[in-house]
Protein backbone atom coordinates (compact mmCIF):
# COMPACT_ATOMS: atom_id res chain seq x y z
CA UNK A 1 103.43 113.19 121.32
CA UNK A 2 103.09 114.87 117.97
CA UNK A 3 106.44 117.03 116.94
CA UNK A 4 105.18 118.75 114.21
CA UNK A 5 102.96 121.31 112.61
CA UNK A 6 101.40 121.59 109.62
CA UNK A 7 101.84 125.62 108.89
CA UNK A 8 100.48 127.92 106.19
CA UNK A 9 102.83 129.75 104.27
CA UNK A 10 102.52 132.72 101.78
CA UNK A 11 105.61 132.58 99.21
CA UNK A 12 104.04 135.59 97.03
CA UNK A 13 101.21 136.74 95.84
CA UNK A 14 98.63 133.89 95.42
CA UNK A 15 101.19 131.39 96.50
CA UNK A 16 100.01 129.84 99.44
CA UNK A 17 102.22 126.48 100.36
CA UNK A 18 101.87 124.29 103.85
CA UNK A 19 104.66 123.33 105.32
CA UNK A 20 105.49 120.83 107.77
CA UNK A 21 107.57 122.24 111.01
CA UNK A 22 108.79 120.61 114.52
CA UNK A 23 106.88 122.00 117.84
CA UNK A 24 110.11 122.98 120.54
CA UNK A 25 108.81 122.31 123.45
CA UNK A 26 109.42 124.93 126.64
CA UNK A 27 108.69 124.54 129.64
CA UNK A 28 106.55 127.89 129.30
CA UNK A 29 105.04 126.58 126.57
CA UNK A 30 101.09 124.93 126.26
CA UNK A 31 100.90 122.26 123.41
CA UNK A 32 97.84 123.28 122.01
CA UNK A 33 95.75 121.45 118.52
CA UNK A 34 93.58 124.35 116.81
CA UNK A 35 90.14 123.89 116.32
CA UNK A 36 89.26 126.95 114.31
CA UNK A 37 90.79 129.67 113.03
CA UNK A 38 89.17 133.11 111.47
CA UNK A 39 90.51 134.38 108.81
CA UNK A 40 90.58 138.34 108.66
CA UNK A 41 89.78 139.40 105.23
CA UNK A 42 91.46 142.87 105.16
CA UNK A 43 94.70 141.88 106.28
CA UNK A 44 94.95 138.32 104.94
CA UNK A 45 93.51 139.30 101.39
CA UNK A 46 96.03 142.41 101.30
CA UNK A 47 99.12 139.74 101.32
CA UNK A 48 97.18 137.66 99.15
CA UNK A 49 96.90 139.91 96.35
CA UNK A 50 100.27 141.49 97.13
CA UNK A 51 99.10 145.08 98.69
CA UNK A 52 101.79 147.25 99.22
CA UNK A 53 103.06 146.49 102.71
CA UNK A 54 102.53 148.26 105.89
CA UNK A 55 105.82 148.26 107.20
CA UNK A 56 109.05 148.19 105.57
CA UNK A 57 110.94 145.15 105.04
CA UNK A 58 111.00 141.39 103.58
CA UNK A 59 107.27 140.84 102.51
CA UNK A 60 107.14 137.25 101.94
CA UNK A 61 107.34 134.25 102.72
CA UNK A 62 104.59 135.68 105.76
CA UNK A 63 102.45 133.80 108.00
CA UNK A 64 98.61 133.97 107.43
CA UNK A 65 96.11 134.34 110.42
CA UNK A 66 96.16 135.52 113.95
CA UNK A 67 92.59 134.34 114.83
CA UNK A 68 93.24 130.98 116.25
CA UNK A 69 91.00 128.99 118.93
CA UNK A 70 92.86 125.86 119.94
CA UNK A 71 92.90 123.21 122.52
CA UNK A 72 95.21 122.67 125.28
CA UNK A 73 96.48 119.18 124.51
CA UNK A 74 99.55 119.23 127.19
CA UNK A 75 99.91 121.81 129.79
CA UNK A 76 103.36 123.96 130.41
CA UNK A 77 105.12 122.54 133.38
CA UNK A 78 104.22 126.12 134.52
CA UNK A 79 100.45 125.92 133.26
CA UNK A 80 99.49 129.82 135.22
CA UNK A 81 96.02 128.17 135.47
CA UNK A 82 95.72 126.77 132.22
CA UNK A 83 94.63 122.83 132.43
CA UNK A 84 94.56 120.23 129.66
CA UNK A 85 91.80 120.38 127.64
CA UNK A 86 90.80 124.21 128.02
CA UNK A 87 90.38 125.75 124.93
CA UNK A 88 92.88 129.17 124.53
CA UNK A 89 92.29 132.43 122.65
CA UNK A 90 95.83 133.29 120.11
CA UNK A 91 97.34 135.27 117.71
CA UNK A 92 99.08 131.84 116.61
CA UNK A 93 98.89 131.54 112.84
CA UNK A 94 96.88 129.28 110.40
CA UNK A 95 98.70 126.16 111.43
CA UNK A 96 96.99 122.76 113.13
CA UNK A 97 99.03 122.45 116.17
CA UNK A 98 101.47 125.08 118.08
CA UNK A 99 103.21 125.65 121.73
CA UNK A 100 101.28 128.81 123.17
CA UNK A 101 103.31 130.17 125.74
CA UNK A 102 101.64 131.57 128.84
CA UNK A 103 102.73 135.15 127.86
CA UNK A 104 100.82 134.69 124.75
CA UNK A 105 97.40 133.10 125.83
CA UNK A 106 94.87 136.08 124.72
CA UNK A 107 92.08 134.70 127.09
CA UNK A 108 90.40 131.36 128.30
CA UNK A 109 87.30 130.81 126.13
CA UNK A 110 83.73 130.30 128.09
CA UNK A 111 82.94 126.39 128.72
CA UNK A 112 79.26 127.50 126.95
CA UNK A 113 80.59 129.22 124.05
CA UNK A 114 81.58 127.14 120.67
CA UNK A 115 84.64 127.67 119.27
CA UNK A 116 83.91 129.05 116.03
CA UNK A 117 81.95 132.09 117.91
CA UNK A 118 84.57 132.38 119.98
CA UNK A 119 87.05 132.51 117.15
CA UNK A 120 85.50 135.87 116.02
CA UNK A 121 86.51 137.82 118.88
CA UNK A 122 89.30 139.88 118.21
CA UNK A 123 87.52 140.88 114.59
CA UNK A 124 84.79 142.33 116.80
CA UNK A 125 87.83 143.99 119.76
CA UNK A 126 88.68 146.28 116.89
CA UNK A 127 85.03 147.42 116.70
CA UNK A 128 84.97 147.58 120.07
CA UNK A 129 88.34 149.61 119.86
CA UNK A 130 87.18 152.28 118.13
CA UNK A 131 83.75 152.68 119.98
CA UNK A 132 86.14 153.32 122.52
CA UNK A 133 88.49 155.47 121.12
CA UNK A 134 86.25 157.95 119.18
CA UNK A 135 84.65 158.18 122.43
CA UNK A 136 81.13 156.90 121.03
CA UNK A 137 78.31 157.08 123.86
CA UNK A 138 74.51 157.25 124.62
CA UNK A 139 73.18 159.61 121.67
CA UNK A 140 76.22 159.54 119.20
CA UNK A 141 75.47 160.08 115.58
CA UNK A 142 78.11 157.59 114.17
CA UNK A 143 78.36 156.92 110.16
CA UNK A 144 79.83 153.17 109.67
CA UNK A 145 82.15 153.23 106.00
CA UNK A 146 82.16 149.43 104.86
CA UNK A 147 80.70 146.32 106.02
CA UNK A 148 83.56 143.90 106.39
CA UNK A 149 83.72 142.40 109.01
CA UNK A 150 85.22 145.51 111.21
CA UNK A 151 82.29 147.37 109.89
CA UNK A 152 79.94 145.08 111.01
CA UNK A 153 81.71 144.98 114.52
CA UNK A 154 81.48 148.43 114.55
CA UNK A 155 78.03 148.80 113.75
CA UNK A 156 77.21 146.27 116.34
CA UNK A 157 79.60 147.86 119.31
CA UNK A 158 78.04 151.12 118.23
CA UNK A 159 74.59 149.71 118.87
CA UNK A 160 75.61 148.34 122.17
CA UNK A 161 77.48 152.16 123.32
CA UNK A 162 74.00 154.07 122.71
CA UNK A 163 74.39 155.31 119.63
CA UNK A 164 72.56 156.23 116.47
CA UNK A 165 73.95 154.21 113.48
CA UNK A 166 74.36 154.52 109.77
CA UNK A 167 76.66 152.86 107.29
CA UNK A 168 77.36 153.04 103.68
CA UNK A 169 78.10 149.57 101.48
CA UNK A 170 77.40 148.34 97.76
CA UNK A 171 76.26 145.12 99.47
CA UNK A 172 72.77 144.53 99.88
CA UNK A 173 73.39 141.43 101.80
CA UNK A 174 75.81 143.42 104.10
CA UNK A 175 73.75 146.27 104.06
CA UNK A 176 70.67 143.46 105.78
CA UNK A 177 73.37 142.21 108.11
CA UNK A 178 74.15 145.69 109.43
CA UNK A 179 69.79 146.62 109.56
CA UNK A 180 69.58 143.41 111.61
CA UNK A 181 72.13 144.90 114.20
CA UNK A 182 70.48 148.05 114.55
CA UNK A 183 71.68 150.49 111.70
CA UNK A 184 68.63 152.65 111.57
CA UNK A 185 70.03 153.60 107.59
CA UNK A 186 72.01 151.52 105.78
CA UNK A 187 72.61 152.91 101.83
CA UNK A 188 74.91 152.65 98.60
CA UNK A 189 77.66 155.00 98.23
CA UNK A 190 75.96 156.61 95.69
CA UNK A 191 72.14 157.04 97.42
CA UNK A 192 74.74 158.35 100.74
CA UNK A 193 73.24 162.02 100.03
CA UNK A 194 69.45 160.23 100.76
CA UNK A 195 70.83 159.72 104.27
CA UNK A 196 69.25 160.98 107.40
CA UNK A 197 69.85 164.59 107.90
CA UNK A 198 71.69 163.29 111.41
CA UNK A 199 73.88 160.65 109.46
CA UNK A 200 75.26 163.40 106.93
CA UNK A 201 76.55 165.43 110.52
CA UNK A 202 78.24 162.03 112.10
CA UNK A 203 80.00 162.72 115.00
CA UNK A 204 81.89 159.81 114.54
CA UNK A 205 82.86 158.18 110.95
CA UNK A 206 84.67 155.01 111.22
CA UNK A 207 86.29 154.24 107.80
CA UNK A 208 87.06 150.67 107.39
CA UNK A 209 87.97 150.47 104.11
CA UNK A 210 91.10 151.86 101.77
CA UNK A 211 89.79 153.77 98.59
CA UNK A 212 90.25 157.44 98.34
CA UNK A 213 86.75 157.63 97.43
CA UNK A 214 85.37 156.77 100.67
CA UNK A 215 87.53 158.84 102.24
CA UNK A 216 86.45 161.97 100.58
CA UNK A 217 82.87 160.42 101.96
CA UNK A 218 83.72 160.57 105.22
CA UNK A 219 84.92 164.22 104.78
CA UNK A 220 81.66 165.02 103.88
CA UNK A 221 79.51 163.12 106.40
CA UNK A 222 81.47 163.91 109.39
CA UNK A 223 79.85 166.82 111.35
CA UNK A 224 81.55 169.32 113.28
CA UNK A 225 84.64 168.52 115.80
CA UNK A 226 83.95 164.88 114.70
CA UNK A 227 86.38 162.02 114.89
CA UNK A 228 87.65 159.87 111.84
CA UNK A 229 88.12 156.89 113.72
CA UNK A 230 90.47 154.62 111.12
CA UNK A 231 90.58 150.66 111.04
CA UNK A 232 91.09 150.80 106.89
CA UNK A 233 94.16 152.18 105.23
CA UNK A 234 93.15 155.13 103.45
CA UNK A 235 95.32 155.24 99.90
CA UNK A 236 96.79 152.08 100.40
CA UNK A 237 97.12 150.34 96.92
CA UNK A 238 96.57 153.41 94.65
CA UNK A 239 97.65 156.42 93.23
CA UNK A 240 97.57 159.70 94.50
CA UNK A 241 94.08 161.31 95.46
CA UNK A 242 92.48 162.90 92.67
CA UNK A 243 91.21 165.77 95.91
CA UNK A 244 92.76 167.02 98.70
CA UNK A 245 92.53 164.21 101.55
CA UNK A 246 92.51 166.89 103.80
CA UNK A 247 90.85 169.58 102.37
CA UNK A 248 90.27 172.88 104.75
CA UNK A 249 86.52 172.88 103.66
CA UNK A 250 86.14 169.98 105.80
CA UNK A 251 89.05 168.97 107.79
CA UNK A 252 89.98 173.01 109.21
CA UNK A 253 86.56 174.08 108.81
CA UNK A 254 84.78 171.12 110.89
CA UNK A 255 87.78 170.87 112.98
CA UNK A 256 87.70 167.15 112.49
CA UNK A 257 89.98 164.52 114.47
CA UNK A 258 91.72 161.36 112.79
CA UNK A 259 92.21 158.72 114.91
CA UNK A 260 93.76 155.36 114.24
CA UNK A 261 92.10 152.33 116.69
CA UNK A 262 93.21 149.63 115.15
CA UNK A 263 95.27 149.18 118.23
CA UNK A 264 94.79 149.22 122.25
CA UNK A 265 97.35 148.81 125.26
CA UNK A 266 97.80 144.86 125.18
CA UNK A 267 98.08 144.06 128.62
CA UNK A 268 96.67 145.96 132.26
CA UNK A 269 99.36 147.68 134.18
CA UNK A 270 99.58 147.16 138.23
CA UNK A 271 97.70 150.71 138.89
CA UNK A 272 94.85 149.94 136.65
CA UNK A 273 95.75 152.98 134.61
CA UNK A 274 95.06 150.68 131.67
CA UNK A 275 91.51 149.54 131.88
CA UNK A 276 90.63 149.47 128.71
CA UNK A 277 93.49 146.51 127.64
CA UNK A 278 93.17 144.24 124.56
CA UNK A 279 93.35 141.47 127.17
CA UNK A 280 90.31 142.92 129.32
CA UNK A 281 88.37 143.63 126.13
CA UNK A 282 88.43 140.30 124.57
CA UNK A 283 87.52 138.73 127.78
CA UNK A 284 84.40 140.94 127.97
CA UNK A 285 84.06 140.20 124.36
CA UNK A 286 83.54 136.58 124.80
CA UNK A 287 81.61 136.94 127.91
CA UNK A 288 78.86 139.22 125.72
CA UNK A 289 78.85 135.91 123.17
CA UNK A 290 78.60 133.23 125.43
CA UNK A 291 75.43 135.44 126.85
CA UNK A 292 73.85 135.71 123.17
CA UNK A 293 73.93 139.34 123.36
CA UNK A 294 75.77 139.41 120.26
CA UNK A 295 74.64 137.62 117.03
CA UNK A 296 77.81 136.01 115.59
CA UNK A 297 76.14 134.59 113.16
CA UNK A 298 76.88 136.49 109.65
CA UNK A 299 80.19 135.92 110.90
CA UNK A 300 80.12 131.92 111.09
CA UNK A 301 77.78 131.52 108.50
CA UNK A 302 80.98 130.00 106.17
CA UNK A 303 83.02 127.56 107.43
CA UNK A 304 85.23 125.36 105.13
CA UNK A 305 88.05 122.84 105.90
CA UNK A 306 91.48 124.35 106.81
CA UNK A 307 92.95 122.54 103.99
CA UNK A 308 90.83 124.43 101.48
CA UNK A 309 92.43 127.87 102.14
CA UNK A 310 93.57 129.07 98.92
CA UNK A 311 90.50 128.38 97.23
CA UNK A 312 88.57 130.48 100.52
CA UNK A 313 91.10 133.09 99.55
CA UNK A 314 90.31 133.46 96.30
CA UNK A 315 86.47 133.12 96.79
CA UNK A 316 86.67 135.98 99.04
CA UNK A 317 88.92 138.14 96.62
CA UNK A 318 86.22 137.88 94.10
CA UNK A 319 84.08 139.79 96.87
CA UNK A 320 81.14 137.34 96.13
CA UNK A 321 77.84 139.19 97.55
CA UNK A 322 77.06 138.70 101.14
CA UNK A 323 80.61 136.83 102.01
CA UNK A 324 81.94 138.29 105.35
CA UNK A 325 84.80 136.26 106.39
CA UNK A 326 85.40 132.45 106.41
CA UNK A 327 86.17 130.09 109.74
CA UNK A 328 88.70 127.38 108.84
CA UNK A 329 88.20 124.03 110.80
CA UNK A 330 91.00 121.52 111.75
């Protein structure tokens, strides 16, 4: 049996090293060999570059990726219905082999769904995350800032809740991604005022990305008692706003709500008070793309070796037009 991992490591900025570590077995614990592993753009590329952290603390060295499909090589002697040869949904990092304990397995993934589809799903749960949270339903107006990939899955979860949907991004090949999901108006940031009259009133304005710029956007675009729902980090990386981020022209006078939903309730709870659990979402998640009734492909459209990170890092920090995210295979 193989005892160790090869593991990506970030030492600083731009200093990505692999590293070779031993496996400890447990007898909770599922040997498991990855197959492919998304990387998330926003979070990975922020270490990359050396972002100001999010929490306080030691920065590096850090662990890269939490978007990992692997395959079950040798079962825990407890294996809570996991077999050898099922192929597990993780957080585990970029790394070619790992023990999964059965705490820690996300979700079984769909005999007819491929793995690099099904690596993809917790990009689109945080889409599907704030569809829920900002309470998006049948008729919703909802305004889409950025077209990463958590734009995209919010575009696309929007679509599926019933609502109108509009987004804003410099990227035309984005911009035909988003269209092909079922944006009725997709523009640049600065055509936004040619939006619809129904888009610049959003009920619901979910700001992916960081800049103080969009921000102020979507102030503007958000229509009365609408929700900011917030997967970027507003501010993070720069100076102080040049305007008031929360200006009483819009935020007192629209009465708007800001909402993080970058995060659910991980696991159900014995009175079903939790229904709406990461680990319930994701499973509906892959069920909806082993159906086809979401098109993963601008999502698995690039797909390099796992060995070829650093340069996929650096590709996608030169924001080359159209790139979305990158699936690493082992």
């Amino acid at each position: 049996m193989v005892k160790t991992a090869k593991v990506a490591w970030l030492e600083g900025p731009r200093q990505l090293v692999w590293r070779s570590e031993p496996l400890a077995p447990g007898a909770d614990a599922h040997l498991c060999k990855t197959l492919v592993s998304a990387i998330s753009p926003g979070t990975e590329l922020a270490a990359w570059t050396g972002a100001p952290p999010l929490r306080p603390g030691k920065i590096y060295p850090r662990l890269m990726g939490y978007c990992n499909v692997a395959e079950v090589v040798a079962p825990a002697a407890q294996p809570n219905g996991i077999a050898r040869g099922d192929r597990v949904l993780s957080f585990a990092s970029h790394r070619d082999r790992h023990m999964l304990a059965n705490a820690d397995v996300l979700a079984k993934i769909p005999p007819a769904l491929d793995s690099a589809t099904a690596s993809i799903a917790y990009l689109l749960h945080l889409g599907y995350n704030a569809v829920l949270l900002a309470s998006v339903r049948p008729g919703s107006r909802v305004l889409v800032l950025g077209l990463g990939p958590l734009g995209l899955a919010g575009v696309i979860m929007a679509r599926m809740a019933g609502a109108q949907v509009a987004a804003v991004s410099d990227s035309a090949a984005l911009a035909a991604h988003a269209l092909t999901a079922g944006a009725t108006w997709v523009g640049r940031r600065a055509a936004a005022g040619d939006a619809p009259d129904w888009a610049q009133a959003a009920d619901v304005v979910i700001v992916t990305t960081n800049g103080w710029n969009d921000w102020q956007l979507a102030l503007a675009m958000a229509g009365q008692r609408a929700t900011l729902a917030v997967l970027g980090f507003p501010g993070r990386g720069q100076g102080a706003p040049e305007a008031n981020p929360l200006a009483a022209e819009h935020f007192y006078r629209k009465q708007l709500r800001i909402e993080a939903v970058g995060m659910s309730p991980e696991l159900p709870d014995t009175r079903g008070f939790l229904r709406f659990n990461e680990r319930d979402n994701l499973a509906f998640i892959l069920s909806l793309l082993a159906e086809g009734r979401i098109d993963a492909t601008p999502f698995t459209a690039w797909q390099k070796p796992a060995d070829t990170l650093a340069s996929v890092y650096a590709s996608l920090e030169g924001r080359a037009e159209g790139q979305l995210t990158c699936l690493l295979t082992w």
